[in-house]
Protein backbone atom coordinates (compact mmCIF):
# COMPACT_ATOMS: atom_id res chain seq x y z
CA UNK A 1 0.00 0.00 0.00
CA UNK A 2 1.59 3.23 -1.24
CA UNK A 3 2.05 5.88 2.05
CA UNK A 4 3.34 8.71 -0.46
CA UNK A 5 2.97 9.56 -4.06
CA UNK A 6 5.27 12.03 -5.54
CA UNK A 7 4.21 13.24 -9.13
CA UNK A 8 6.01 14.80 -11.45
CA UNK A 9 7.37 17.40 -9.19
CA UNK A 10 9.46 20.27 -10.63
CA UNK A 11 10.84 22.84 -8.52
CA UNK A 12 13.01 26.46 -9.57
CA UNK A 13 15.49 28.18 -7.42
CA UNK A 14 15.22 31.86 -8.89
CA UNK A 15 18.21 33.56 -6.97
CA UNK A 16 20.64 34.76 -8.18
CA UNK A 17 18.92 33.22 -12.18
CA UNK A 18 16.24 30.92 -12.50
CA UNK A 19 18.07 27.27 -11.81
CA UNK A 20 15.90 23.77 -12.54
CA UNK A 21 16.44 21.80 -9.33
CA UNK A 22 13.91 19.09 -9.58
CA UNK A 23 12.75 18.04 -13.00
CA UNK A 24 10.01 15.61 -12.81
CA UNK A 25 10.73 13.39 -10.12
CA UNK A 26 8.18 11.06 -9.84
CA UNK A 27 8.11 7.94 -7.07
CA UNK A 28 6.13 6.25 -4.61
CA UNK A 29 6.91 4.68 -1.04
CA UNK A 30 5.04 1.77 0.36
CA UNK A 31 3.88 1.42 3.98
CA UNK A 32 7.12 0.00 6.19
CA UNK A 33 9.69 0.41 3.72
CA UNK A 34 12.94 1.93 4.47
CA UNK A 35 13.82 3.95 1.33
CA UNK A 36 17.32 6.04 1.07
CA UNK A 37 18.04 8.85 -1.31
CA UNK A 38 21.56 9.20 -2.72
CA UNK A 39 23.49 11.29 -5.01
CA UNK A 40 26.33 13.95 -4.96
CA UNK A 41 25.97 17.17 -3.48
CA UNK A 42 23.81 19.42 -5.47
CA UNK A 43 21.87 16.98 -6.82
CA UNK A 44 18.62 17.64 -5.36
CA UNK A 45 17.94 15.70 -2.59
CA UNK A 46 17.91 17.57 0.31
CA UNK A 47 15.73 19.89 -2.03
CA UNK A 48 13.19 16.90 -2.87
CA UNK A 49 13.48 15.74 0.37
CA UNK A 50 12.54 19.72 2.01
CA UNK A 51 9.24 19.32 -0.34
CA UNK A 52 8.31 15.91 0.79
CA UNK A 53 8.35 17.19 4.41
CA UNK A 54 6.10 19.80 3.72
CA UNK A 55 7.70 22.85 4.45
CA UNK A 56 8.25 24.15 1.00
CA UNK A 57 5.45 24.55 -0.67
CA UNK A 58 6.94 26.57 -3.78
CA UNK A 59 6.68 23.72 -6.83
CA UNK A 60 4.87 21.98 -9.53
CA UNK A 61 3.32 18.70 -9.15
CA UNK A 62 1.61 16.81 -6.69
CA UNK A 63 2.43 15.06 -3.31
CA UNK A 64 0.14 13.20 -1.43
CA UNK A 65 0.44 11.56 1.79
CA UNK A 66 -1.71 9.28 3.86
CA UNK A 67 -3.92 9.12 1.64
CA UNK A 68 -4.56 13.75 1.60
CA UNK A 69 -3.36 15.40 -0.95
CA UNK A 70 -0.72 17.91 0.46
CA UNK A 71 -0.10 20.36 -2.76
CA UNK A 72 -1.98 23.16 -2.27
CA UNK A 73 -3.26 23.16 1.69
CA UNK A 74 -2.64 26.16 4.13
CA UNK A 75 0.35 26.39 6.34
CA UNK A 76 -1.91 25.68 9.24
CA UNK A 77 -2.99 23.06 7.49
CA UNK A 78 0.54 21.43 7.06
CA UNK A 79 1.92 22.13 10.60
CA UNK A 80 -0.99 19.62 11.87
CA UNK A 81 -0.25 17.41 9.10
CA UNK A 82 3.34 17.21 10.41
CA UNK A 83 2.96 16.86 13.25
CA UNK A 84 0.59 13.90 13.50
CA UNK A 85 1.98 12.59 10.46
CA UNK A 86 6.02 13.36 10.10
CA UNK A 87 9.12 12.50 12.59
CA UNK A 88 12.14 13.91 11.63
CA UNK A 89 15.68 13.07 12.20
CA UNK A 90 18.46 15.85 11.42
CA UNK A 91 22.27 15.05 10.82
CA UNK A 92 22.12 17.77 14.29
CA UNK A 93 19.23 15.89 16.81
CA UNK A 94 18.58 19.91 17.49
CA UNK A 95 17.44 18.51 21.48
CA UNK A 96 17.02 21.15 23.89
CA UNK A 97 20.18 20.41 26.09
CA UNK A 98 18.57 21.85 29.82
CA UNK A 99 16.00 19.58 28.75
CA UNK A 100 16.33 16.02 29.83
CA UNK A 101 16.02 13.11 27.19
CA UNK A 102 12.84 12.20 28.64
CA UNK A 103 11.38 15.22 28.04
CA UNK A 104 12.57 16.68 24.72
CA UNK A 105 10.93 13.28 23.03
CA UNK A 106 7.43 14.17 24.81
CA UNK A 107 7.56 18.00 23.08
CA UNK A 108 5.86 16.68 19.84
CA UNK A 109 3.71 14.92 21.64
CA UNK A 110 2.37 17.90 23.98
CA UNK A 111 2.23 19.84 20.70
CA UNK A 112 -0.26 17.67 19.18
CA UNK A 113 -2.24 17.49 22.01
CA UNK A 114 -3.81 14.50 21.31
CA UNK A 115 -3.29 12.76 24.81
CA UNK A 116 -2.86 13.84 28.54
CA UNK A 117 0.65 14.94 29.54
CA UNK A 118 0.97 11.85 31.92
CA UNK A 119 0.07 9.26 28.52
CA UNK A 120 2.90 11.15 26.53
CA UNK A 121 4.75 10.54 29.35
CA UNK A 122 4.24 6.78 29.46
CA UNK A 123 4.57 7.03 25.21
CA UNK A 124 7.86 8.68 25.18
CA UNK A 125 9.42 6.22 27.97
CA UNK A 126 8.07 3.39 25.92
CA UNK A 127 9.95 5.07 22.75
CA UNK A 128 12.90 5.60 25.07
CA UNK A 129 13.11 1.65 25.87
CA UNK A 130 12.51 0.92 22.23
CA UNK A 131 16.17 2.25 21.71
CA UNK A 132 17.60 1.59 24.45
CA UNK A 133 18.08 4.62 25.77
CA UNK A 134 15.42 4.20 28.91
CA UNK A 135 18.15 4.76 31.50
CA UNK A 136 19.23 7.80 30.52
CA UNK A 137 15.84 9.32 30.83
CA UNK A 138 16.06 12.01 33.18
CA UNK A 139 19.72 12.65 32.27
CA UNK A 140 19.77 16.95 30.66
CA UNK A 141 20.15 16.62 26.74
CA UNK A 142 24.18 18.31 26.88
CA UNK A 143 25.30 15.19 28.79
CA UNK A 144 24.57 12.52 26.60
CA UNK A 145 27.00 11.88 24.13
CA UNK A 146 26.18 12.40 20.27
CA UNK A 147 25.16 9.08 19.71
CA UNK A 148 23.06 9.01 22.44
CA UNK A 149 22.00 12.22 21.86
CA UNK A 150 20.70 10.97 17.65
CA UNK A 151 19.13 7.98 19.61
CA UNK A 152 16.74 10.44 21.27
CA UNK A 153 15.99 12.26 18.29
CA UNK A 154 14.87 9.14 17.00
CA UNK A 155 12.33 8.28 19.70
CA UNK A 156 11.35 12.31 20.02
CA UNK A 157 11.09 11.87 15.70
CA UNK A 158 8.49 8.17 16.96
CA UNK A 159 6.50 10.01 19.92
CA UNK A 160 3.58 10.59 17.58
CA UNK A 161 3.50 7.13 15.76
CA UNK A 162 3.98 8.94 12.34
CA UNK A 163 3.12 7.58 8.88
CA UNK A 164 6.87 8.21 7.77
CA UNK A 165 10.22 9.39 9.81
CA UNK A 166 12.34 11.32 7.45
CA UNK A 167 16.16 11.56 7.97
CA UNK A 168 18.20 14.48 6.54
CA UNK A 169 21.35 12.78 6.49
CA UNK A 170 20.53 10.88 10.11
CA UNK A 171 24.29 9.45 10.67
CA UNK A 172 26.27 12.50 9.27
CA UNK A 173 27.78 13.57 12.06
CA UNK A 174 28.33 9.86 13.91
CA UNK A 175 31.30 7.52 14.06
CA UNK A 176 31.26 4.04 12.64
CA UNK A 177 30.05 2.59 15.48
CA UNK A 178 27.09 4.97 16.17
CA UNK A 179 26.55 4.79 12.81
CA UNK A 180 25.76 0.89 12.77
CA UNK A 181 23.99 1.36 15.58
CA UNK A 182 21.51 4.48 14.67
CA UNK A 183 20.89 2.16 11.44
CA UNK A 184 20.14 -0.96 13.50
CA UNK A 185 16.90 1.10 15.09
CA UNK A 186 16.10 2.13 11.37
CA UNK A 187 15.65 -1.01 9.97
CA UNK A 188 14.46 -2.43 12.84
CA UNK A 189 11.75 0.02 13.01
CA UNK A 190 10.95 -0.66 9.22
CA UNK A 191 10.28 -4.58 10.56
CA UNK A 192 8.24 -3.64 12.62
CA UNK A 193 6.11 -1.33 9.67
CA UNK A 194 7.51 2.07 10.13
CA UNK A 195 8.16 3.54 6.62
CA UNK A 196 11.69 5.60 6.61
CA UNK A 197 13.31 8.03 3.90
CA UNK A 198 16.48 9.30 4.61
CA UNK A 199 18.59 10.80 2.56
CA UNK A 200 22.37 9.83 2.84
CA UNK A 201 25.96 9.48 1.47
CA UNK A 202 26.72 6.80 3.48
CA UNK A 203 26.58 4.06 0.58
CA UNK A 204 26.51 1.46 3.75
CA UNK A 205 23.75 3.15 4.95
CA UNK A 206 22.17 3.06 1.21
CA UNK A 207 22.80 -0.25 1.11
CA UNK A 208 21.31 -1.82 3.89
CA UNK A 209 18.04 -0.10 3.51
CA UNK A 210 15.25 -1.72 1.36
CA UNK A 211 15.52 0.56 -1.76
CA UNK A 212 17.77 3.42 -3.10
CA UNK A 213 17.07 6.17 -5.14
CA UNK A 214 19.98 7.72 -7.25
CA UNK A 215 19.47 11.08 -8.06
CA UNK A 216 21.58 13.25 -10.59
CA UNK A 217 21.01 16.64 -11.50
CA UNK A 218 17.38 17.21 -10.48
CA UNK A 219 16.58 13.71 -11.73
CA UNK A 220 15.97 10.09 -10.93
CA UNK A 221 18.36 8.61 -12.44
CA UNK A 222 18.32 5.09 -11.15
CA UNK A 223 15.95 2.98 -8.63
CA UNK A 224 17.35 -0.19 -7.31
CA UNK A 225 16.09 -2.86 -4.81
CA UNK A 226 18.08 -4.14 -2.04
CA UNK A 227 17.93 -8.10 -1.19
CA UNK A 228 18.78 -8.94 2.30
């Protein structure tokens, strides 16, 4: 079951002359599949992946998400939408370091105000254990180290139980060893029916997912599967 459609979407950068930095990309992503997006720098991919997300809403096409169409809605409209629907994970995890772990993964969840602050509570410690990261819940955000630190931003990204996490380059700043381990709770999360797009230029990373997307110039350029 397709989760997001992507049609035809073209996108312009007009500063400082009108550049093409999307031509026609066109893809969908099925429910609990763990899809990476690859190319060189420039290619696009941060742009494509900045529409997806909903937060630019300057293009041509269409996305839809969840079944609702997303081209064309109000702002207002969107921030809901991303919040019940999107968790994101940033090459910085961007945690609020006075805040302990514990709580900077129950913010989204207070935002969308969809349960009592003692559930999100519960939620959040349950995300917390799901990465292993339960005993450092009460520890402030600026004493966890950075791999700890991405492992939170993963379960503050799951709080909400969103349709798809996207990752902006989710292991850019980690070691090897953090690394593995940040992509261990991807693809374990993807078993379990979470549906993941990160963008990356860790080829490792590309590989182990389920499918990569090669992008060149603005352009799909390749799509390949990934047998395990």
């Amino acid at each position: 079951m397709s989760v997001l459609s992507a049609q035809n979407l073209n996108k312009y950068f007009y500063d400082p002359e009108k550049f093409h930095v999307l031509r026609d990309v066109s893809f969908d992503v099925q429910r609990g599949e763990f899809l990476s997006i690859v190319g060189k720098s420039g290619c696009g991919k941060s742009t494509l992946l900045y529409l997806l997300s909903t937060m630019d809403t300057d293009y041509e096409g269409q996305i839809t998400m969840a079944g609702t169409t997303l081209t064309g809605r109000s702002q207002d409209f969107l921030a809901r939408f991303r919040n019940e629907h999107l968790g994101f994970v940033f090459q910085f995890h961007f945690l609020l370091p006075e805040f302990s772990a514990l709580q900077n993964v129950m913010l989204p969840g207070l935002k969308l105000g969809k349960y009592s602050a003692k559930d999100v509570e519960e939620r959040a410690m349950e995300k917390l254990r799901l990465i292993g990261m339960a005993e450092y819940a009460h520890k402030p955000a600026s004493k966890l180290s950075g791999g700890q630190q991405q492992r939170v931003a993963i379960a503050r990204a799951l709080i909400n139980d969103p349709t798809i996490i996207m990752g902006d380059e989710p292991t850019g700043n980690l070691d090897r060893a953090n690394t593995e381990n940040v992509f261990a709770i991807f693809q374990d999360l993807a078993r379990k029916g979470q549906t993941i797009i990160a963008v990356t230029h860790d080829s490792d990373f590309a590989a182990g997912s389920d499918r990569v997307i090669e992008m060149s110039d603005g352009q799909i350029i390749a799509t390949h599967e990934n047998s395990h």
